[in-house]
C-alpha atoms as a PDB file:
ATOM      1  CA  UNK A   1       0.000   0.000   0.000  1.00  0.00           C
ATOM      2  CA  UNK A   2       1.992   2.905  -1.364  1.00  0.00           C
ATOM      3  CA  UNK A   3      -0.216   5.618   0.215  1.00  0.00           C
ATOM      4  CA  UNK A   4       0.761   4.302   3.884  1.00  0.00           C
ATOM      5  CA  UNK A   5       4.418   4.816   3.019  1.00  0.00           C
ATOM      6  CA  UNK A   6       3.605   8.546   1.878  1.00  0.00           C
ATOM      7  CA  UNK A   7       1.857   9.257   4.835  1.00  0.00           C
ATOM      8  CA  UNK A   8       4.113   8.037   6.863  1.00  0.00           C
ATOM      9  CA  UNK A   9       7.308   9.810   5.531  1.00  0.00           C
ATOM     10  CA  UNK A  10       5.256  12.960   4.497  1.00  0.00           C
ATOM     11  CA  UNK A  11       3.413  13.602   8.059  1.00  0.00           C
ATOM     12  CA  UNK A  12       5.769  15.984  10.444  1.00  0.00           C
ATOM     13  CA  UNK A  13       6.081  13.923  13.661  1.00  0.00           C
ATOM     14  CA  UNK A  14       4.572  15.029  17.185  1.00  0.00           C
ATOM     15  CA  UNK A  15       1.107  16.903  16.688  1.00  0.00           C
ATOM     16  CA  UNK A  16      -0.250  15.541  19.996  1.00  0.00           C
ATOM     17  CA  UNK A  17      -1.070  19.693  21.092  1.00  0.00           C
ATOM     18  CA  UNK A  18      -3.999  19.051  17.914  1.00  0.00           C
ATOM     19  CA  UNK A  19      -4.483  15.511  19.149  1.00  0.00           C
ATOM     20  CA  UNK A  20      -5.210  17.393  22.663  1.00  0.00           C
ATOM     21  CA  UNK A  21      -7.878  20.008  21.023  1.00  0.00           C
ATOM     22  CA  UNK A  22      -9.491  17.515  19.544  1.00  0.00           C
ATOM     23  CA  UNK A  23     -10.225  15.461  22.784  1.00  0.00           C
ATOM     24  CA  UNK A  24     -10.715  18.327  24.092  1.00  0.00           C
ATOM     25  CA  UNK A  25     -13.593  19.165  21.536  1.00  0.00           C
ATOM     26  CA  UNK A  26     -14.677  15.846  22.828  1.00  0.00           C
ATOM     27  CA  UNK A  27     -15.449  16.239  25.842  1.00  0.00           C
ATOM     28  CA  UNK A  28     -17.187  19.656  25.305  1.00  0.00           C
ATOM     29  CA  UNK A  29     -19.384  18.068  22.976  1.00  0.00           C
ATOM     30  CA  UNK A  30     -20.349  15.236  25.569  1.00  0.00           C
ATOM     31  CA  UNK A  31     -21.358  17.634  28.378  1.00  0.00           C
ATOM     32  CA  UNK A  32     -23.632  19.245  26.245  1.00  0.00           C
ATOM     33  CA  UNK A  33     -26.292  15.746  26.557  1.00  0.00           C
ATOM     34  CA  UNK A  34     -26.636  12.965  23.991  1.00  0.00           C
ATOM     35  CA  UNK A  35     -28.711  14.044  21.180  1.00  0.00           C
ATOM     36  CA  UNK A  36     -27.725  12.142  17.832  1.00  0.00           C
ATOM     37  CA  UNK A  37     -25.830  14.949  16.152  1.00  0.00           C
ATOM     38  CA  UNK A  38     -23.779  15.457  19.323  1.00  0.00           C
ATOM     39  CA  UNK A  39     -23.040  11.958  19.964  1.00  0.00           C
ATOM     40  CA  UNK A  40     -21.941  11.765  15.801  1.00  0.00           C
ATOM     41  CA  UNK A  41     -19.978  14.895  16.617  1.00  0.00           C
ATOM     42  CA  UNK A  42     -18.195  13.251  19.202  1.00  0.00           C
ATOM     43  CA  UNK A  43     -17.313  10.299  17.121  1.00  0.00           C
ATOM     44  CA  UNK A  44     -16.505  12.581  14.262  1.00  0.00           C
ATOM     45  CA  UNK A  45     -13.344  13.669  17.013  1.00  0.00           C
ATOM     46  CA  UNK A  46     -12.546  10.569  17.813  1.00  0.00           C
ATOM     47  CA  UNK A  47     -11.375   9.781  14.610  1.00  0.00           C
ATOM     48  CA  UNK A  48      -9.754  13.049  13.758  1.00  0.00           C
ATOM     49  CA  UNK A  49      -7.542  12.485  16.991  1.00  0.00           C
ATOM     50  CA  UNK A  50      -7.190   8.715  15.861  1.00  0.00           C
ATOM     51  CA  UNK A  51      -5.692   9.862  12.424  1.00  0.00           C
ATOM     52  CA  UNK A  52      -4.002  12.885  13.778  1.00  0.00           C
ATOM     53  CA  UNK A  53      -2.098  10.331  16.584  1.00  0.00           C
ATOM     54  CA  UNK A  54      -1.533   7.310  14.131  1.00  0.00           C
ATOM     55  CA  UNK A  55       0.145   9.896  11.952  1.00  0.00           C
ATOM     56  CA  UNK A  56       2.113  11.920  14.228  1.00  0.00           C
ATOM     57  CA  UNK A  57       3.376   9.003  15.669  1.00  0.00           C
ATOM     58  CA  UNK A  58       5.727   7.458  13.802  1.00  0.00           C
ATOM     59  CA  UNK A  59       4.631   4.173  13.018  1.00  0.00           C
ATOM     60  CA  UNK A  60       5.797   1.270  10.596  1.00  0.00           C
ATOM     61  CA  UNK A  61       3.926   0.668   7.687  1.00  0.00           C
ATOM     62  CA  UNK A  62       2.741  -2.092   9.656  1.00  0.00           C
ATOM     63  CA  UNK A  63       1.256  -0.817  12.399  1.00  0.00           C
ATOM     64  CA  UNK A  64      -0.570   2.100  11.004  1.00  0.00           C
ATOM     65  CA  UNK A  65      -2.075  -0.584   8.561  1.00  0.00           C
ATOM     66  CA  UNK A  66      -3.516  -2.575  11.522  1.00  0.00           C
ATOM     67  CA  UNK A  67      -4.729   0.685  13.543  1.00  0.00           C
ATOM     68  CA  UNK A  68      -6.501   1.776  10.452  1.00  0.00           C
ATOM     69  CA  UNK A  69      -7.837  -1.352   9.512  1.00  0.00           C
ATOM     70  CA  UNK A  70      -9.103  -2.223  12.893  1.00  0.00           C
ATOM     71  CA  UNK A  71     -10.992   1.235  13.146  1.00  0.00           C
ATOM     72  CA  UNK A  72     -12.396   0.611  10.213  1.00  0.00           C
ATOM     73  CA  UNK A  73     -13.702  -2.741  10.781  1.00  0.00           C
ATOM     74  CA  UNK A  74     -14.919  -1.771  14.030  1.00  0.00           C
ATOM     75  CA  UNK A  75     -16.772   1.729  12.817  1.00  0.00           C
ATOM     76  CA  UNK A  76     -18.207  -0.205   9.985  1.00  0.00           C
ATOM     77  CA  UNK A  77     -19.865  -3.230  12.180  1.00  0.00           C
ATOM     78  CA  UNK A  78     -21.047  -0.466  14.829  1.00  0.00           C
ATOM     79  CA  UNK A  79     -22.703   1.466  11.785  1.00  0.00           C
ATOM     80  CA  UNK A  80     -24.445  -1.480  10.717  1.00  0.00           C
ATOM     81  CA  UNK A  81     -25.440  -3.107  13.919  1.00  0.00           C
ATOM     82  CA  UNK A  82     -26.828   0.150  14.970  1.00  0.00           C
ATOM     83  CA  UNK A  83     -28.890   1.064  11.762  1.00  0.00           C
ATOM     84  CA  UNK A  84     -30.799  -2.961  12.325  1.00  0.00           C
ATOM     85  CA  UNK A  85     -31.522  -2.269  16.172  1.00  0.00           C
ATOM     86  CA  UNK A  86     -33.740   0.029  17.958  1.00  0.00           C
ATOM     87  CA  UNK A  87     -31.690   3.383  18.925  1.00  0.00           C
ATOM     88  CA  UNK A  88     -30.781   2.133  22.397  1.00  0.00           C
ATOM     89  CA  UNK A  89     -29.242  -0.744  21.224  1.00  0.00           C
ATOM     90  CA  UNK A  90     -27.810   1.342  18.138  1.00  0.00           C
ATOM     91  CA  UNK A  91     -26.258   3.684  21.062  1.00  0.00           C
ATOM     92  CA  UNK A  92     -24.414   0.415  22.261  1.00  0.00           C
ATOM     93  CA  UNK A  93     -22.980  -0.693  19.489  1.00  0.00           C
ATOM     94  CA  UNK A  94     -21.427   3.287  18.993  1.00  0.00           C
ATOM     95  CA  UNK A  95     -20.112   2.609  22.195  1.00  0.00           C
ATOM     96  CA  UNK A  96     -18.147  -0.685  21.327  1.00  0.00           C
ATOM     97  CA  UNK A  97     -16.621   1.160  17.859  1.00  0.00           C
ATOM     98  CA  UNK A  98     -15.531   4.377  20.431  1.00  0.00           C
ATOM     99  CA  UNK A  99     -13.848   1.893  22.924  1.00  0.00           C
ATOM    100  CA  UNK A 100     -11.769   0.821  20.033  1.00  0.00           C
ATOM    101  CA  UNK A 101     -11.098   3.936  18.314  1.00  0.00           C
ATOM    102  CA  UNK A 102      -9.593   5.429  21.537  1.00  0.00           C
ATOM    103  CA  UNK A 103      -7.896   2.095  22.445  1.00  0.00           C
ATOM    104  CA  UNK A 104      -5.622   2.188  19.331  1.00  0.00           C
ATOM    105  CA  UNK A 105      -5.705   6.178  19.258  1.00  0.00           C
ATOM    106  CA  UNK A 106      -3.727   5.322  22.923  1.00  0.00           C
ATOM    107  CA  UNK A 107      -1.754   3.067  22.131  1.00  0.00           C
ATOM    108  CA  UNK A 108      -0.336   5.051  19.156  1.00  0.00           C
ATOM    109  CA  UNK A 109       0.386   8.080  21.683  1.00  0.00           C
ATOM    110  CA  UNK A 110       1.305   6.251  24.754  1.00  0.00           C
ATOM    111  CA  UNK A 111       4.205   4.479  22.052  1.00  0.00           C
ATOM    112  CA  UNK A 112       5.343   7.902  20.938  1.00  0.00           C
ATOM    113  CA  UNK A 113       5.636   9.784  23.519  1.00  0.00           C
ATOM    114  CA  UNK A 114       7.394   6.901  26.093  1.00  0.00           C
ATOM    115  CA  UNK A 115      10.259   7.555  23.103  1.00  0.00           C
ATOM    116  CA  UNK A 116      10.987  10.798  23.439  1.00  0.00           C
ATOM    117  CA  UNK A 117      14.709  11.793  24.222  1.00  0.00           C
ATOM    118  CA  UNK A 118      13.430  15.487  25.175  1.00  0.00           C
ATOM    119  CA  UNK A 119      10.598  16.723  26.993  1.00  0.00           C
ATOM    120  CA  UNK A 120       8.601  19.228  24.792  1.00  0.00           C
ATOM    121  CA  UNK A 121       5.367  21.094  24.654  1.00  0.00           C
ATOM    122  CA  UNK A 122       4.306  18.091  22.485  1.00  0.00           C
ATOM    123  CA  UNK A 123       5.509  15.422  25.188  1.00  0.00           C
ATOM    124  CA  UNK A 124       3.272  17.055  27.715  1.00  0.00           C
ATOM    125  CA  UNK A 125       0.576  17.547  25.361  1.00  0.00           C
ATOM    126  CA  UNK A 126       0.368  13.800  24.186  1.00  0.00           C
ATOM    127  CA  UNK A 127       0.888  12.931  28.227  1.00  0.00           C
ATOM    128  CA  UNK A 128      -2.596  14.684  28.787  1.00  0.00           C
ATOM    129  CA  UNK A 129      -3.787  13.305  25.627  1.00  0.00           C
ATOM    130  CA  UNK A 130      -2.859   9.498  27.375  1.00  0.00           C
ATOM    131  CA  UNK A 131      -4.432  10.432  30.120  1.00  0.00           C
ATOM    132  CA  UNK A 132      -7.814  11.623  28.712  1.00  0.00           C
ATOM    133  CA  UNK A 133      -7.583   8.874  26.727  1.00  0.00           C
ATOM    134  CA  UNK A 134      -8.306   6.472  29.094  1.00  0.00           C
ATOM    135  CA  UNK A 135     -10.929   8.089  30.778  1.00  0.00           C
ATOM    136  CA  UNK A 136     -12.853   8.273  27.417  1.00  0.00           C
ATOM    137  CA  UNK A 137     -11.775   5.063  26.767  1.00  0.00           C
ATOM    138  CA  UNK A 138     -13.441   3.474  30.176  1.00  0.00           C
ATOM    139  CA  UNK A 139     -16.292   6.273  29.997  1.00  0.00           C
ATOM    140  CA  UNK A 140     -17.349   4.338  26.381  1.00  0.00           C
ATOM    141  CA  UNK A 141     -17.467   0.829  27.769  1.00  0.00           C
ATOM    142  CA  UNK A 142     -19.575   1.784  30.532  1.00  0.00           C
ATOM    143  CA  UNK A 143     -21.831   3.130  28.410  1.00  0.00           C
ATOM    144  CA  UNK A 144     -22.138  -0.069  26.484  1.00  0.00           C
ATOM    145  CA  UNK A 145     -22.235  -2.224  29.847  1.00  0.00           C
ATOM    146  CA  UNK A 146     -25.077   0.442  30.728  1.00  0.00           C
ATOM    147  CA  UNK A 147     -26.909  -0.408  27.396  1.00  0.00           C
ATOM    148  CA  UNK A 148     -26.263  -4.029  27.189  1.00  0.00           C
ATOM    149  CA  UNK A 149     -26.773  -4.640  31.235  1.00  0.00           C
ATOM    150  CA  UNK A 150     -30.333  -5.972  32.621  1.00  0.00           C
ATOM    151  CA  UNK A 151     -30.145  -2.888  35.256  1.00  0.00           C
ATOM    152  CA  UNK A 152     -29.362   0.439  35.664  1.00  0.00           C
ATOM    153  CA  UNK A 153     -25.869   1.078  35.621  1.00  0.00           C
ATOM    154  CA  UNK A 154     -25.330   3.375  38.067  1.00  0.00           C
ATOM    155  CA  UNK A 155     -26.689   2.446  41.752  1.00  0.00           C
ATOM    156  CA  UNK A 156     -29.975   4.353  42.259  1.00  0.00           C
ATOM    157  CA  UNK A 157     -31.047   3.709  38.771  1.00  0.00           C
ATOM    158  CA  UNK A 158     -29.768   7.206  37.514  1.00  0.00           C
ATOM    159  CA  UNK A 159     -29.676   7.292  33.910  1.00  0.00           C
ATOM    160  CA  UNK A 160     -26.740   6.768  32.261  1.00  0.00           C
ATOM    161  CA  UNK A 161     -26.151   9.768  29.813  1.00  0.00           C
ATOM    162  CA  UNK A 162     -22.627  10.419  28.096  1.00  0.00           C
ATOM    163  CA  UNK A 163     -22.229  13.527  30.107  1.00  0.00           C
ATOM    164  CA  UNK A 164     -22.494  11.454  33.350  1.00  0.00           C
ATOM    165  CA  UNK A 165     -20.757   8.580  31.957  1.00  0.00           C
ATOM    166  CA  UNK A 166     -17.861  11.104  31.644  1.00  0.00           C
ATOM    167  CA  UNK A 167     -18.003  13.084  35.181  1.00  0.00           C
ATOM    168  CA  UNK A 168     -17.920   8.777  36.598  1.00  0.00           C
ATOM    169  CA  UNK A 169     -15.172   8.397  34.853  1.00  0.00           C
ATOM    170  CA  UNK A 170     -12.786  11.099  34.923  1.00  0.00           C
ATOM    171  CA  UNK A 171     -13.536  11.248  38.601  1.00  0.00           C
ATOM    172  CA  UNK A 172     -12.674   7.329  39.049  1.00  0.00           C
ATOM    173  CA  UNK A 173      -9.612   7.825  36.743  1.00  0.00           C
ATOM    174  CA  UNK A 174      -8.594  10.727  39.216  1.00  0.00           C
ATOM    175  CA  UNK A 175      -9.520   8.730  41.867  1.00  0.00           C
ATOM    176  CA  UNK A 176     -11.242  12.336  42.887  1.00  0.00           C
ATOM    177  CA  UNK A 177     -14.492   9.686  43.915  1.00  0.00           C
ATOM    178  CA  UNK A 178     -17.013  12.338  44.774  1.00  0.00           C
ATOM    179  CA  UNK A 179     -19.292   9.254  45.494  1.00  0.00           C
ATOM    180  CA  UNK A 180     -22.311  11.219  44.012  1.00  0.00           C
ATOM    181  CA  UNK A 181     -22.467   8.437  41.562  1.00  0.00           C
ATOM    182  CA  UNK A 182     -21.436   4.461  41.895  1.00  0.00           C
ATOM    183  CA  UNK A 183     -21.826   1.395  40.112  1.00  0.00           C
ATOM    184  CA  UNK A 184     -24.484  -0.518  40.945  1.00  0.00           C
ATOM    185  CA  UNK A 185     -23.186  -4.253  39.346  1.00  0.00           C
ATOM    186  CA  UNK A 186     -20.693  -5.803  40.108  1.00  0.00           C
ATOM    187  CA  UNK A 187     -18.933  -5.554  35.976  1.00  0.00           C
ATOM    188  CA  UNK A 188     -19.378  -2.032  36.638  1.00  0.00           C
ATOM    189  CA  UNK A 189     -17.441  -2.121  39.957  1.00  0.00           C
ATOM    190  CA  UNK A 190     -15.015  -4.352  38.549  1.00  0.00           C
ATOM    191  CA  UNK A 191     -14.300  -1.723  35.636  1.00  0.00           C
ATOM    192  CA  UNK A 192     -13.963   0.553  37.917  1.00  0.00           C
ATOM    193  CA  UNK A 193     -11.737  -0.263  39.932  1.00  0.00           C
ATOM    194  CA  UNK A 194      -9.582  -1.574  37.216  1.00  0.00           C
ATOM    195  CA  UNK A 195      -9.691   2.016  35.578  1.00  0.00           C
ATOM    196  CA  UNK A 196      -8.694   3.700  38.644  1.00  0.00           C
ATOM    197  CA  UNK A 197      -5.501   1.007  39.342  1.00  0.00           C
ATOM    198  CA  UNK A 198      -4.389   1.825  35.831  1.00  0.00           C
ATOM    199  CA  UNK A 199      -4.727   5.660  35.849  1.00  0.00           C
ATOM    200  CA  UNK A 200      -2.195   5.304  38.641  1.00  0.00           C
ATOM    201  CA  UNK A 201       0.208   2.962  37.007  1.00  0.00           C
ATOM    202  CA  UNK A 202      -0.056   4.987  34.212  1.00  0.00           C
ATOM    203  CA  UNK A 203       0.967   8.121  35.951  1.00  0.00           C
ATOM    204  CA  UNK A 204       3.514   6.845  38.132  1.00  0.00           C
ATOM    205  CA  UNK A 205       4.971   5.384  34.580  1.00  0.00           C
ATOM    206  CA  UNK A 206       4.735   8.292  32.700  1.00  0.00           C
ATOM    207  CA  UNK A 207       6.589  11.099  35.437  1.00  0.00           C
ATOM    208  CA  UNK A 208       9.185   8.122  35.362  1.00  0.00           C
ATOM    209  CA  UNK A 209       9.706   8.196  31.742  1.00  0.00           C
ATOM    210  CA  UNK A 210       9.339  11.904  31.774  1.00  0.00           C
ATOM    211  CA  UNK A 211      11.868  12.561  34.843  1.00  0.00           C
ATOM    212  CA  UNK A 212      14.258   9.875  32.639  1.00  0.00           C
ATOM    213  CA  UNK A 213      13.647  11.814  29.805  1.00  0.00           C
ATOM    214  CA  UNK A 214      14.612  15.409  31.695  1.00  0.00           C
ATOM    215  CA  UNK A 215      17.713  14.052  33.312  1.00  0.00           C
ATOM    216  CA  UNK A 216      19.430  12.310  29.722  1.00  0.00           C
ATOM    217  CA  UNK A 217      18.317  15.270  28.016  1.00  0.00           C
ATOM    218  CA  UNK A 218      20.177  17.666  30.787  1.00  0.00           C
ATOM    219  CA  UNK A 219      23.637  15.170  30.894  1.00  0.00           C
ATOM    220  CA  UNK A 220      23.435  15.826  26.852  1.00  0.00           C
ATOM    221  CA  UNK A 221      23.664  19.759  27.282  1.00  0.00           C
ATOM    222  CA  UNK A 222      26.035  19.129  30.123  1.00  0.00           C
ATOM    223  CA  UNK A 223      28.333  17.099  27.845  1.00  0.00           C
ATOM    224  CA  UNK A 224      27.853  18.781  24.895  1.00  0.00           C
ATOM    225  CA  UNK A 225      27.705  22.687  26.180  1.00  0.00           C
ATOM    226  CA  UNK A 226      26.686  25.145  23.284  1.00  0.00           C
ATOM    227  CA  UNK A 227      29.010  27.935  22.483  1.00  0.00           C
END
């Protein structure tokens, strides 16, 4: 596939400040309820930031061919379940595609920025983007356990919009845990507590890599002094 070599050679590395606005956009756009033209909206980001990471990130030819072929495959399925099945269901099956999107979308970032030798505007932009990232990630497969579950998914049988589905996760991630809103099964307890263990791994590895990243970058300068 010639194009994928193009793209990759012809792309200028480390974008992950648009990646950022984009999630950013995101998340706006999911406070604001979960009307059908917001939720496309929202999935309409997604992607952007998937193509804008995948191709900011350096990939092999490889790589970016699996990313784009798995988003595809899973956008396409989600697109067609939802158009056979009443909109609930429909909403479900958005969910599962989104969970994918932003799975590969971090896993394209997360791979990028772990290799930087310098610590840059970029680094700490695709560090946030990470970060988001999972909370989006988490925020769309409790929306599909919400959908796909036999009860309410929250405890108290509040209803599971996008906006809230957001605020439950970010605050889990965070592990802010206002405790305004819990899971009420146990998948959804399970999930949460997994998201919360690996927001703090994920710090804890990231300010490692970054600290690593500070101190080789000031021996360089150090060794090498300019002027």
């Amino acid at each position: 596939m010639p194009f994928l070599d193009r793209a990759v050679q012809r792309v200028p590395p480390d974008r992950f400040v648009g990646v950022l606005a984009l999630l950013l956009g995101a998340y706006l756009l999911n406070i604001f309820g979960e009307a059908a033209p917001l939720r496309l909206g929202v999935l309409v980001l997604y992607l952007g930031a998937l193509g804008l990471g995948l191709a900011t990130s350096r990939p092999t030819r490889r790589l970016l061919r699996a990313g784009l072929w798995v988003t595809a495959v899973a956008t396409a399925a989600a697109g067609t379940f939802a158009a056979s099945q009443p909109a609930g269901r429909g909403w479900g099956a958005l969910d599962a595609a989104t969970a994918v999107i932003l799975l590969v979308t971090l896993l394209a970032v997360v791979a990028r920025v772990l290799a930087h030798e310098r610590v840059t505007m970029q680094t700490i932009a695709g560090a946030v983007s990470a970060y988001l990232l999972i909370g989006m990630m988490f925020s769309a497969i409790y929306g599909l356990l919400a959908i796909i579950g036999p009860d309410e998914f929250f405890a108290g049988g509040e209803h599971a919009t996008p906006e809230l589905l957001q605020y439950f996760s970010l605050t889990t991630l965070t592990t802010l845990g206002y405790g305004d809103l819990t899971p009420g099964t146990a998948q959804g307890r399970g999930l949460a507590m997994l998201e919360a263990l690996g927001g703090q791994v994920f710090l804890a590895t990231l300010v490692a890599s970054l600290v690593g990243a500070l101190e080789r970058d000031r021996r360089r300068r150090k060794s090498h002094p300019q002027g």
